[in-house]
C-alpha atoms as a PDB file:
ATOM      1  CA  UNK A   1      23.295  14.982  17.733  1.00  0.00           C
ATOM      2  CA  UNK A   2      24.103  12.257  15.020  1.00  0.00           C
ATOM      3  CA  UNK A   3      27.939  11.409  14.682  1.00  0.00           C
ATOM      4  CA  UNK A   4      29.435  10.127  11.867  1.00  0.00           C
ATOM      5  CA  UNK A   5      33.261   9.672  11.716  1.00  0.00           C
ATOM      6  CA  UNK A   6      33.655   6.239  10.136  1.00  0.00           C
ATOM      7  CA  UNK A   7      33.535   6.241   6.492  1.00  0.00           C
ATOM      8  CA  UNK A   8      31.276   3.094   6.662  1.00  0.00           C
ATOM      9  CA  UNK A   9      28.400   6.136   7.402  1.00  0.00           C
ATOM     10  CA  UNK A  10      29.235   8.163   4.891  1.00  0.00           C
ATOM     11  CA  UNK A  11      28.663   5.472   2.536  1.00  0.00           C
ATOM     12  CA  UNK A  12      25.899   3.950   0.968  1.00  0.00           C
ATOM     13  CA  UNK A  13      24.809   0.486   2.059  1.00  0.00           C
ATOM     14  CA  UNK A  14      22.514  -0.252  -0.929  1.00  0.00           C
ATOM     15  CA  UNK A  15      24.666   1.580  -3.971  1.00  0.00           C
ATOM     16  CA  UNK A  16      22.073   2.345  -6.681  1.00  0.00           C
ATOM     17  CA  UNK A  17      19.119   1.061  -5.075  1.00  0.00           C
ATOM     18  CA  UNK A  18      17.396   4.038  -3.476  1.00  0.00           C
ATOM     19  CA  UNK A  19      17.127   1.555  -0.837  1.00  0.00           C
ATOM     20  CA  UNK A  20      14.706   2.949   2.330  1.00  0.00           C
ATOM     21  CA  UNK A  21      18.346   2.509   4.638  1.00  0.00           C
ATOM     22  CA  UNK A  22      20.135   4.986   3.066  1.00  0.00           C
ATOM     23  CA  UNK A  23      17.996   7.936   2.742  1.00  0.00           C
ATOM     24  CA  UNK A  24      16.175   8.585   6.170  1.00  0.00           C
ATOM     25  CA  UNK A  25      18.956   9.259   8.613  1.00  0.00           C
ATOM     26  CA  UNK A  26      17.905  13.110   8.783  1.00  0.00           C
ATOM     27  CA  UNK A  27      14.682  14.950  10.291  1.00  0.00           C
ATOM     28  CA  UNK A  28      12.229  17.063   8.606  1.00  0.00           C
ATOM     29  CA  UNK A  29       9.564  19.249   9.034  1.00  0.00           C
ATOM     30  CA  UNK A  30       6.189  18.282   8.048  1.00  0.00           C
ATOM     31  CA  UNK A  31       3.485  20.825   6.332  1.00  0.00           C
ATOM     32  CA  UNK A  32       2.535  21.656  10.392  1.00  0.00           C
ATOM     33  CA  UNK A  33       6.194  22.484  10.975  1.00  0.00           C
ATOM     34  CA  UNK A  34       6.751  19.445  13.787  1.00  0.00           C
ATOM     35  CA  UNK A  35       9.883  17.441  13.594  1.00  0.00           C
ATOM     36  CA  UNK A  36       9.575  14.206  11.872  1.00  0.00           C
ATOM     37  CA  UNK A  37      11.981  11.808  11.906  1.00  0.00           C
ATOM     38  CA  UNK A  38      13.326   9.546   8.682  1.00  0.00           C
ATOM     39  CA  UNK A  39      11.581   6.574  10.522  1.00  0.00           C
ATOM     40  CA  UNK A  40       8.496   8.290  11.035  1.00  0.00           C
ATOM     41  CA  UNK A  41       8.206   9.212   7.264  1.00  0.00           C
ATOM     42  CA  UNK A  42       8.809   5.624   6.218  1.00  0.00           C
ATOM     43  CA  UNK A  43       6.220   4.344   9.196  1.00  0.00           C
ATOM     44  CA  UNK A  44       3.691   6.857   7.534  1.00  0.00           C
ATOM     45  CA  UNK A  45       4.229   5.354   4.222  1.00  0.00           C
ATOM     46  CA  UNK A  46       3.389   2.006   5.195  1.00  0.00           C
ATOM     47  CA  UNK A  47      -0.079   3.110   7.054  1.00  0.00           C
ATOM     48  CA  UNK A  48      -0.710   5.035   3.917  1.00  0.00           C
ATOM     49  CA  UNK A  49       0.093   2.043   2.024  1.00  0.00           C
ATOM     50  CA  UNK A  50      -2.770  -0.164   4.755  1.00  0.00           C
ATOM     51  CA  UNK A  51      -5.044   2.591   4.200  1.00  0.00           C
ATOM     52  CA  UNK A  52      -4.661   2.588   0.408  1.00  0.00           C
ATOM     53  CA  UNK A  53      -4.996  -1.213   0.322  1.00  0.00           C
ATOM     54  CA  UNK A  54      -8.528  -0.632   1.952  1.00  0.00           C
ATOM     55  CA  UNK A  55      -9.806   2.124  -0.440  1.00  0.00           C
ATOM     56  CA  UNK A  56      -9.083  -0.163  -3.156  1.00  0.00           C
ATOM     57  CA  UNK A  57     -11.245  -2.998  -2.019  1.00  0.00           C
ATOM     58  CA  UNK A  58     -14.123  -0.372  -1.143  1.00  0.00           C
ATOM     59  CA  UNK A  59     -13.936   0.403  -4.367  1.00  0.00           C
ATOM     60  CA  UNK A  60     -14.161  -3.161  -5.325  1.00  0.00           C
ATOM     61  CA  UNK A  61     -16.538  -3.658  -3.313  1.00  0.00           C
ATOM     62  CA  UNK A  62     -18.484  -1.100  -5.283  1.00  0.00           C
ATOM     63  CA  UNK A  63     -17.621  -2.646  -8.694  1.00  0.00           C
ATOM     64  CA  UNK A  64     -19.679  -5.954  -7.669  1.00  0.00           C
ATOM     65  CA  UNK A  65     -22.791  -3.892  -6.211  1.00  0.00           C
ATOM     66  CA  UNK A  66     -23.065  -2.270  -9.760  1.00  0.00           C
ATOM     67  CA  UNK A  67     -22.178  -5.765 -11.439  1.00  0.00           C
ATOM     68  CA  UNK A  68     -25.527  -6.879  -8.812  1.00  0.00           C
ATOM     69  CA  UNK A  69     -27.467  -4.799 -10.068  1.00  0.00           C
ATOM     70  CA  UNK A  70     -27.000  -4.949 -13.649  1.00  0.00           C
ATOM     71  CA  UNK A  71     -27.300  -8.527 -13.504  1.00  0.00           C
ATOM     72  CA  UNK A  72     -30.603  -8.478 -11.494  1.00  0.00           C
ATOM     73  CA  UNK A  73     -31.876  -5.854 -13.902  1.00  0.00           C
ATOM     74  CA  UNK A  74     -30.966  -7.986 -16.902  1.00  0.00           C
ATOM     75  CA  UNK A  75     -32.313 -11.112 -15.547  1.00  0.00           C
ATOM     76  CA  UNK A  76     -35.609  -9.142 -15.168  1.00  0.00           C
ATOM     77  CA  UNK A  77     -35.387  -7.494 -18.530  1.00  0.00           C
ATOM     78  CA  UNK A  78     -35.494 -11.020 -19.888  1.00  0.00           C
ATOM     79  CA  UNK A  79     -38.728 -12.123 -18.623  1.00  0.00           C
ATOM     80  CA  UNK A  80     -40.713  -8.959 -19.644  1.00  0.00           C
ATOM     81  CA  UNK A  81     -43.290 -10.693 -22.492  1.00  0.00           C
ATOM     82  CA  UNK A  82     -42.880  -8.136 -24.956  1.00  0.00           C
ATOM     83  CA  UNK A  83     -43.092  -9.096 -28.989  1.00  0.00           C
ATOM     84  CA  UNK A  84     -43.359 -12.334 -27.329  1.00  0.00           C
ATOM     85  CA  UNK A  85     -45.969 -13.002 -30.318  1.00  0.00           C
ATOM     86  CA  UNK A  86     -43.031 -12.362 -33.113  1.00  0.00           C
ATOM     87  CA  UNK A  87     -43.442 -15.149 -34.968  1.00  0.00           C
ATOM     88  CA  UNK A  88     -40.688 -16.902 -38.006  1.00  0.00           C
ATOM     89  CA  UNK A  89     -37.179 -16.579 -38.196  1.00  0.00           C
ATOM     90  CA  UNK A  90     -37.664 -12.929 -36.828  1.00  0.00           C
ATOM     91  CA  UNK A  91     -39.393 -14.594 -33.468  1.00  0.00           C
ATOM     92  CA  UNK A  92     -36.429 -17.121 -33.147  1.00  0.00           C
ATOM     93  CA  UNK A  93     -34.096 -14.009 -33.614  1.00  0.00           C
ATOM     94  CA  UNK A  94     -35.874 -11.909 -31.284  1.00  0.00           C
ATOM     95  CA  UNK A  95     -36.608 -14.756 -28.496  1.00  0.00           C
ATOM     96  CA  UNK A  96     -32.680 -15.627 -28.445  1.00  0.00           C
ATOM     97  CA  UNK A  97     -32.111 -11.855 -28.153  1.00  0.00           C
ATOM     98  CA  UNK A  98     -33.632 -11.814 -24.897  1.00  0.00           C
ATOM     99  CA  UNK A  99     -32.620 -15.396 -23.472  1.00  0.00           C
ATOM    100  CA  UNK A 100     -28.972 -13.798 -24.084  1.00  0.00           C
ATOM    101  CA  UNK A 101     -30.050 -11.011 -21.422  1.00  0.00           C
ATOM    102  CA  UNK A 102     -30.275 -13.582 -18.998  1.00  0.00           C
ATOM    103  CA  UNK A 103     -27.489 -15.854 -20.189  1.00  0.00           C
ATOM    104  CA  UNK A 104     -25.346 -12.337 -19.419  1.00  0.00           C
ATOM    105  CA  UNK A 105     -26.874 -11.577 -16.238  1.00  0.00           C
ATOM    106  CA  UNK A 106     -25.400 -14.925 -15.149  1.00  0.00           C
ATOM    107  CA  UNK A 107     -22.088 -13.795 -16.692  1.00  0.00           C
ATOM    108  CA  UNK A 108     -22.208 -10.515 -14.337  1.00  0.00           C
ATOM    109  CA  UNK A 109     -23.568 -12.657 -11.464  1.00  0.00           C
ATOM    110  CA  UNK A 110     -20.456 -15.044 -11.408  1.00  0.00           C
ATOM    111  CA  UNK A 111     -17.931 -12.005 -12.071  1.00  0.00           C
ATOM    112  CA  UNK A 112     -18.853 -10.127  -9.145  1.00  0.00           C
ATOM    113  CA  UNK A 113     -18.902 -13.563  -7.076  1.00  0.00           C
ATOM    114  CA  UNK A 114     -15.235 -14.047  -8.655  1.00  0.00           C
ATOM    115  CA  UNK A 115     -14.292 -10.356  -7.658  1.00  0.00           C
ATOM    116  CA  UNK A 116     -15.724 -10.625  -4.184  1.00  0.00           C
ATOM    117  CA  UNK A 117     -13.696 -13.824  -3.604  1.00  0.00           C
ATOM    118  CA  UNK A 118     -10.486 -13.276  -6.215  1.00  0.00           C
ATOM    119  CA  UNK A 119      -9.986  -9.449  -5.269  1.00  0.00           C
ATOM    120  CA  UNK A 120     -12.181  -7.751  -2.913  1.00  0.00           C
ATOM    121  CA  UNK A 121     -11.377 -10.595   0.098  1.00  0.00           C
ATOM    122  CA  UNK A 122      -7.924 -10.654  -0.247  1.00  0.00           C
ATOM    123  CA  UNK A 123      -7.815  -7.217  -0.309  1.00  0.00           C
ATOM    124  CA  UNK A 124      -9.531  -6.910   2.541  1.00  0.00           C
ATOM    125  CA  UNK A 125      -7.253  -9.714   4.301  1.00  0.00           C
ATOM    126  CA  UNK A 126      -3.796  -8.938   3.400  1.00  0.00           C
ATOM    127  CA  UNK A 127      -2.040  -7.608   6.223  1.00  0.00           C
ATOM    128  CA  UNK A 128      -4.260  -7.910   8.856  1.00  0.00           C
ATOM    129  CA  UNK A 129      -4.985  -6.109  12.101  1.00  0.00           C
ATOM    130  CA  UNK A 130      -1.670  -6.959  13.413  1.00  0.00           C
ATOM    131  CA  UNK A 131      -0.173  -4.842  10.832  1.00  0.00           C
ATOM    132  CA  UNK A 132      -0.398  -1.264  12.719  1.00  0.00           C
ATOM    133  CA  UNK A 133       0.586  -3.272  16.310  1.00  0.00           C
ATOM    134  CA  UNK A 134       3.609  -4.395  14.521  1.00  0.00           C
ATOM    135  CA  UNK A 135       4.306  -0.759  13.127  1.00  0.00           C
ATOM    136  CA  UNK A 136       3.905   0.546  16.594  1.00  0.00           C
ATOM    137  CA  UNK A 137       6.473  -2.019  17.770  1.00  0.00           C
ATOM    138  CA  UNK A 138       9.009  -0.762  15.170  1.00  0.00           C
ATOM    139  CA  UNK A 139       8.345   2.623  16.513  1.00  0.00           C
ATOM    140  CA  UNK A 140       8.113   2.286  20.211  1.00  0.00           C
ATOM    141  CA  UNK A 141      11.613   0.545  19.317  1.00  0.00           C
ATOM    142  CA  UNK A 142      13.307   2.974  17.455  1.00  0.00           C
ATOM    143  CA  UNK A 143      11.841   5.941  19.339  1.00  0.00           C
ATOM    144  CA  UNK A 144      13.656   4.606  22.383  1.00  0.00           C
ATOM    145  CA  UNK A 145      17.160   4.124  20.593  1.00  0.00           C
ATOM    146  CA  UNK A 146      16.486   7.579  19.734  1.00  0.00           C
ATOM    147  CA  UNK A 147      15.994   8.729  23.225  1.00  0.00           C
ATOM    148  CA  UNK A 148      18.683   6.931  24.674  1.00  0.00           C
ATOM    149  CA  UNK A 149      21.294   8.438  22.163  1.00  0.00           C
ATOM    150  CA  UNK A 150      19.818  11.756  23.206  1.00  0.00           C
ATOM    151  CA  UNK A 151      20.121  11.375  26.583  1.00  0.00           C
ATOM    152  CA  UNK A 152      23.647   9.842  25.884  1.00  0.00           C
ATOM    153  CA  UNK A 153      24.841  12.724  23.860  1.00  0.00           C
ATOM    154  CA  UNK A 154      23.770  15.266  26.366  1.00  0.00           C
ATOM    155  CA  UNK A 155      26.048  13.394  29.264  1.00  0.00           C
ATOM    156  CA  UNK A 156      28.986  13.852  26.848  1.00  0.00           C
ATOM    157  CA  UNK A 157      28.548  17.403  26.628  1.00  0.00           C
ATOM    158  CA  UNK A 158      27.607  17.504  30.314  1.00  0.00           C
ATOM    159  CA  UNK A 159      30.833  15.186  30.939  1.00  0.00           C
ATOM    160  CA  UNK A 160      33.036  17.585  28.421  1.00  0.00           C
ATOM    161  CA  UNK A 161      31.622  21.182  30.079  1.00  0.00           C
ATOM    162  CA  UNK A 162      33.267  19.273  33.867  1.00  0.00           C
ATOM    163  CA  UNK A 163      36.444  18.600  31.909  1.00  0.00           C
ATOM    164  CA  UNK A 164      37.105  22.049  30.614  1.00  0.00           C
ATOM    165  CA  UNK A 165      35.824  23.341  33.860  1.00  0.00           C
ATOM    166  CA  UNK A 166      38.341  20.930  35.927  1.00  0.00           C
ATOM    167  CA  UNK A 167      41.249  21.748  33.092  1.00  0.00           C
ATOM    168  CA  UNK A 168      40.252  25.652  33.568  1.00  0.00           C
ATOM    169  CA  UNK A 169      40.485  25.478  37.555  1.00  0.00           C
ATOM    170  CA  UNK A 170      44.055  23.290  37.128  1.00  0.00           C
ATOM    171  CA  UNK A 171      45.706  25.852  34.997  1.00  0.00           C
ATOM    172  CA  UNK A 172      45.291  28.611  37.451  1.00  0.00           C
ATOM    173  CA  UNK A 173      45.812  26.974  40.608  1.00  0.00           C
ATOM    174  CA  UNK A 174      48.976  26.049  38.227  1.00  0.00           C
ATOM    175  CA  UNK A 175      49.530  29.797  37.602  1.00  0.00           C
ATOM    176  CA  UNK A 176      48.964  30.918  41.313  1.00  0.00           C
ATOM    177  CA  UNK A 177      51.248  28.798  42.647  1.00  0.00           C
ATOM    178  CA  UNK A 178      53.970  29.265  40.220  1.00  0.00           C
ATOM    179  CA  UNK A 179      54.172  33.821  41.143  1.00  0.00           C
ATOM    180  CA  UNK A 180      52.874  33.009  44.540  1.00  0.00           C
ATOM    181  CA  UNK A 181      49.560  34.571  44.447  1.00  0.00           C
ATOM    182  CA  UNK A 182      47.806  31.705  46.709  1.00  0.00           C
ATOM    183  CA  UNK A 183      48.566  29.313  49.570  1.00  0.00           C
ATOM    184  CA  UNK A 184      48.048  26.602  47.584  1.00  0.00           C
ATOM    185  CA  UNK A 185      50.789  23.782  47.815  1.00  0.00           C
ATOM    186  CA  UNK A 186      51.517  21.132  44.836  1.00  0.00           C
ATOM    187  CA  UNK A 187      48.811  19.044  47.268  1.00  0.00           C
ATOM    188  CA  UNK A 188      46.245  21.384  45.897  1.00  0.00           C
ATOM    189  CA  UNK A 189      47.421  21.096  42.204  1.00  0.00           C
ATOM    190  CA  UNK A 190      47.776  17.286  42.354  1.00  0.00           C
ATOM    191  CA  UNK A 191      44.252  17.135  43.515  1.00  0.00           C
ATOM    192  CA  UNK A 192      43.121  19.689  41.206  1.00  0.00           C
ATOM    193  CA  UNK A 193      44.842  17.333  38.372  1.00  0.00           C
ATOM    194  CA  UNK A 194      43.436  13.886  39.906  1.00  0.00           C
ATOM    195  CA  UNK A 195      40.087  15.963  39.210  1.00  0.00           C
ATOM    196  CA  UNK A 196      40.713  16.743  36.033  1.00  0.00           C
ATOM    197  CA  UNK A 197      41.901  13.330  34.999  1.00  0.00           C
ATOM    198  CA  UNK A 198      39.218  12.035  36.277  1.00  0.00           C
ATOM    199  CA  UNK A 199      36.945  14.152  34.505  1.00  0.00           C
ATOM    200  CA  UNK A 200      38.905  13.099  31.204  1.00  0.00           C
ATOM    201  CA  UNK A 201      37.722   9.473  31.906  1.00  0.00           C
ATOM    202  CA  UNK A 202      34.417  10.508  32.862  1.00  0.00           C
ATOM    203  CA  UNK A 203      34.167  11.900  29.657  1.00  0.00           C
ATOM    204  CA  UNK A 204      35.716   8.799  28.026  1.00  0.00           C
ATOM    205  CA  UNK A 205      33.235   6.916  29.379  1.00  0.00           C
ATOM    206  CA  UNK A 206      30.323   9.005  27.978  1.00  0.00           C
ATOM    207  CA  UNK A 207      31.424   8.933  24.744  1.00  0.00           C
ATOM    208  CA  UNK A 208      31.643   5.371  24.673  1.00  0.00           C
ATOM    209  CA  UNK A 209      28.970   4.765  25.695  1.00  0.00           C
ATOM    210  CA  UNK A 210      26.843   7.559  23.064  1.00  0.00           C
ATOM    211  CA  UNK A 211      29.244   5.315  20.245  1.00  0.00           C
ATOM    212  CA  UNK A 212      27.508   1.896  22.052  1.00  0.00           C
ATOM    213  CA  UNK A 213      24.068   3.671  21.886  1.00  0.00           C
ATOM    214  CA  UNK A 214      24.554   5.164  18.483  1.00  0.00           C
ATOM    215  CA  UNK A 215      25.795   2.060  16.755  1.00  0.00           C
ATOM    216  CA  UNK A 216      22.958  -0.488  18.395  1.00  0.00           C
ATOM    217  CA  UNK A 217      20.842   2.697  16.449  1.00  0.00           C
ATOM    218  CA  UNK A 218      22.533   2.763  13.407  1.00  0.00           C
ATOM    219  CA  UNK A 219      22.284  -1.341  12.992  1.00  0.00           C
ATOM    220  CA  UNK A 220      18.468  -1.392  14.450  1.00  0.00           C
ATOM    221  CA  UNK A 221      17.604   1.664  11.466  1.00  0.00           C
ATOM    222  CA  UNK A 222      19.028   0.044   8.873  1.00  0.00           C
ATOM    223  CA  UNK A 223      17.762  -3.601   9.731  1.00  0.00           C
ATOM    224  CA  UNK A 224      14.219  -2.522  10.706  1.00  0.00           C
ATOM    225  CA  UNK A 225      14.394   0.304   6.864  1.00  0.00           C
ATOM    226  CA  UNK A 226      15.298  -2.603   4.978  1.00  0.00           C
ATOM    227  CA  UNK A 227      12.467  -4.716   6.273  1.00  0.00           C
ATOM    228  CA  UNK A 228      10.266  -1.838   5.942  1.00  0.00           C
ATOM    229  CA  UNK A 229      11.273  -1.902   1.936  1.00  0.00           C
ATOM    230  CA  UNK A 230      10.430  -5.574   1.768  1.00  0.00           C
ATOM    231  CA  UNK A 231       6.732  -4.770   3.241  1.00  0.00           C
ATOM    232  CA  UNK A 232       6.445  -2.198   0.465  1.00  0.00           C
ATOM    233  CA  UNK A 233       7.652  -4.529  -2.338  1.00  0.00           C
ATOM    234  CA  UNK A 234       5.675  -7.501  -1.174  1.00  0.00           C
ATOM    235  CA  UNK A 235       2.519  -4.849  -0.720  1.00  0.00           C
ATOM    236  CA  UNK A 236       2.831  -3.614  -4.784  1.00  0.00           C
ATOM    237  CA  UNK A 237       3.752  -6.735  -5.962  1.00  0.00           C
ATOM    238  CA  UNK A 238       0.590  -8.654  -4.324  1.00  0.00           C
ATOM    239  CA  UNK A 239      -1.816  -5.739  -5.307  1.00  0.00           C
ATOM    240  CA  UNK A 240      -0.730  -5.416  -9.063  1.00  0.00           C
ATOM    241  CA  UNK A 241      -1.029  -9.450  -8.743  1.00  0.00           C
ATOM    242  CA  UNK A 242      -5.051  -8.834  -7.527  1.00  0.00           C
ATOM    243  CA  UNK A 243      -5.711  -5.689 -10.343  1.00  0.00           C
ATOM    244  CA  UNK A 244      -3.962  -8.258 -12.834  1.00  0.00           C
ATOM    245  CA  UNK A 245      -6.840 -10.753 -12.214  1.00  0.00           C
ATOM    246  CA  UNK A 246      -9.452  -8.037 -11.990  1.00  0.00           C
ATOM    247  CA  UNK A 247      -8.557  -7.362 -15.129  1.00  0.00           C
ATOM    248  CA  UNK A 248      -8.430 -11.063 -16.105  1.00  0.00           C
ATOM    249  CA  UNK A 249     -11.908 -11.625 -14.567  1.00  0.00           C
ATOM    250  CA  UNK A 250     -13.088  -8.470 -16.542  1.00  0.00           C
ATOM    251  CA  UNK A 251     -11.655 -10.025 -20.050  1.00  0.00           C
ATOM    252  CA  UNK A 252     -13.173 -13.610 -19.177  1.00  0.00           C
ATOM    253  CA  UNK A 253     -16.687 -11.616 -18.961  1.00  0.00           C
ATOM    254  CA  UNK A 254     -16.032  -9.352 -22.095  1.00  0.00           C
ATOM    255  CA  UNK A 255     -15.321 -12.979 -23.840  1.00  0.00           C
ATOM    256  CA  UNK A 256     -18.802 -14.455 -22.157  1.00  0.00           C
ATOM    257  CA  UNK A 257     -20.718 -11.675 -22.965  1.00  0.00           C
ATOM    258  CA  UNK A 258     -19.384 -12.408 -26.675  1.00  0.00           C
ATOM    259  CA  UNK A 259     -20.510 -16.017 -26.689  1.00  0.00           C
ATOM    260  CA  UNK A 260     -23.910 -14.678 -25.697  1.00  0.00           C
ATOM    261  CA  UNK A 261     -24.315 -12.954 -28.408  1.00  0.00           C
ATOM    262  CA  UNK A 262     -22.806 -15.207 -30.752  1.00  0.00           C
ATOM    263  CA  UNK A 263     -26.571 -17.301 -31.016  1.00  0.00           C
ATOM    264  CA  UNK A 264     -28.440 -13.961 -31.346  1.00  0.00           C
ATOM    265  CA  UNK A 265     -25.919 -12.872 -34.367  1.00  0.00           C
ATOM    266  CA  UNK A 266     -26.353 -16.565 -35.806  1.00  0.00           C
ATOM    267  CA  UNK A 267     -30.059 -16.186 -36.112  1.00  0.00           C
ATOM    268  CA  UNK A 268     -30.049 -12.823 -37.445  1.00  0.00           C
ATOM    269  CA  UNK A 269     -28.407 -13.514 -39.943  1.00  0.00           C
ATOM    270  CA  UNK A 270     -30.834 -16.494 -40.752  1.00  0.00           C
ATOM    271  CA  UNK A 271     -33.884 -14.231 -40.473  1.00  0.00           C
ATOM    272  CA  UNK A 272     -35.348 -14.366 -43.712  1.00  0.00           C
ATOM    273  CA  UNK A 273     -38.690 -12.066 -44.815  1.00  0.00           C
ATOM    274  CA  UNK A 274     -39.714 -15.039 -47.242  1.00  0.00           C
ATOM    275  CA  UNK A 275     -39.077 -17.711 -44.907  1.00  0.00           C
ATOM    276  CA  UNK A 276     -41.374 -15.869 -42.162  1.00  0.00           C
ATOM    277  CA  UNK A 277     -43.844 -15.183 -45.135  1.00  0.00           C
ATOM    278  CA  UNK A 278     -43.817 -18.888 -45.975  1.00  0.00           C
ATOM    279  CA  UNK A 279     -44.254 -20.262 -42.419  1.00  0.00           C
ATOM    280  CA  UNK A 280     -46.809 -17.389 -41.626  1.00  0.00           C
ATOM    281  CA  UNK A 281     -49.330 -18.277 -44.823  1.00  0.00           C
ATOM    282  CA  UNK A 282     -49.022 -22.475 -43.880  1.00  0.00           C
ATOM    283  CA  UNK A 283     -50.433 -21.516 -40.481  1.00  0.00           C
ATOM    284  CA  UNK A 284     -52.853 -19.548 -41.784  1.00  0.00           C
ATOM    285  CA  UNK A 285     -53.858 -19.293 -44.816  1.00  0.00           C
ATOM    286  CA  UNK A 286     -57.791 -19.899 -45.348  1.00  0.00           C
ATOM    287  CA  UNK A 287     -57.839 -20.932 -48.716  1.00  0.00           C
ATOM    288  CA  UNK A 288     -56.266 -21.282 -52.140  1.00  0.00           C
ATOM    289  CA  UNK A 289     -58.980 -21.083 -54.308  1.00  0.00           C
ATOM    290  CA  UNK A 290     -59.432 -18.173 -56.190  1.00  0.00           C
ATOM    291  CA  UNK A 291     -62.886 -16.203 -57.308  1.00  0.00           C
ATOM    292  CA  UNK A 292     -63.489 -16.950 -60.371  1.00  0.00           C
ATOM    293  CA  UNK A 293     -66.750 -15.244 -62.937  1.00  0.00           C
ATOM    294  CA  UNK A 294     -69.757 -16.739 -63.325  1.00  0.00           C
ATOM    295  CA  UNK A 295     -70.321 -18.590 -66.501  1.00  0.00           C
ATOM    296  CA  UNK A 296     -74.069 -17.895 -67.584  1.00  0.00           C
END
């Protein structure tokens, strides 16, 4: 249906670039075996790319529940009073061991508040519901081009059957009147050949306008492609920015969790069995003096 005499189409418009306006002219089949067109294919790509965009902040939105969780769970861990009566450098050890499961619940409890806000939300907003209305635009728009330059193409072959058919009946009224096989007079030929001239322009006409239709086509594909591409890029380049500060987020916790511990590491290495054996005996020792045998 497509034709492409100028070089300009044979060419392409983004050399090197695998750019989205040079590959999806043709149709295809899909796995059903419909007819898709190029447009269609690079329409589906950017609903997959929506739909994609939403699984990701599910599963973000996943990510926090667990980082809920743990946090509440820690926090409570904390508070549970057991060896609370470890007494000495051990107790100080073991009390700072515990405090630090509640500093790092807090640590948990502000990452999944920065991933809610930082990633989950503007996964969630990007590209909002005007996004698929604004597909179906570019589709309702092309879709029509298309049908036009259907409809167009099938009045030039319409228009081109009426000239061969008008061409056809001129050469034999031609022939008939040349051995005298009909009645016809040159009236009849120059009518016949006003008919067929006419048909000429009618098919003229036609293909004009099919070369209007397919070139308002040809510049709406390749303007709506490219804009298409710049979706895509703008979509992969604003979710690797939002998994770039999940990961940040995740390496500011990592580095939290580390400072936690840093107190807990600081005072094991201070406990000291004849420290806690010292402090222990001044608390509670009962007495220094020593039995000693009876002198008769």
């Amino acid at each position: 249906m497509y034709q492409y005499r100028e070089n300009k189409h044979r060419l392409l418009i983004n050399t090197f670039e695998w750019s989205y306006c040079d590959y999806f002219w043709a149709d295809k089949r899909d796995p059903q075996g419909a007819t898709v067109s190029g447009f269609e294919v690079l329409l589906q790509k950017q609903l997959k790319g929506k739909q994609m965009q939403k699984e990701m902040a599910e599963f973000i939105r996943e990510r926090i529940k667990i980082e809920e969780e743990y946090a509440k769970n820690l926090s409570k861990l904390s508070m549970f009073p057991m060896a609370a009566q470890e007494e000495g450098t051990l107790g100080e050890a073991w009390a700072q061991l515990k405090k630090s499961l509640a500093d790092e619940a807090e640590v948990h409890l502000k990452f999944s508040s920065k991933l809610q806000s930082e990633v989950e939300k503007p996964l969630l907003t990007f590209r909002g519901d005007n996004f698929k209305k604004d597909m179906k635009k570019y589709d309702h728009h092309i879709a029509d081009l298309r049908k036009q330059l259907v409809s167009r193409y099938a009045a030039v072959e319409k228009a081109r059957k009426a000239l061969a058919d008008r061409q056809k009946d001129l050469e034999v009224k031609t022939q008939q009147l040349e051995i005298k096989l009909s009645n016809k007079t040159e009236e009849d030929i120059k009518k016949a050949r006003r008919k067929s001239t006419q048909a000429g322009d009618d098919l003229m006409r036609c293909v004009d306008l099919y070369n209007q239709g397919q070139s308002k086509w040809f510049e709406e594909m390749v303007t709506t492609s490219l804009e298409l591409e710049r979706l895509e890029v703008e979509r992969v380049e604003t979710i690797q920015q939002l998994l770039r500060q999940y990961t940040t987020l995740r390496h500011e916790t990592d580095m939290f969790n580390q400072s936690t511990m840093e107190p807990v590491d600081q005072l094991l290495q201070s406990v000291d069995p004849a420290k806690d054996r010292e402090l222990w005996v001044k608390e509670h020792k009962t007495g220094d003096l020593r039995p000693v045998d009876m002198d008769i």
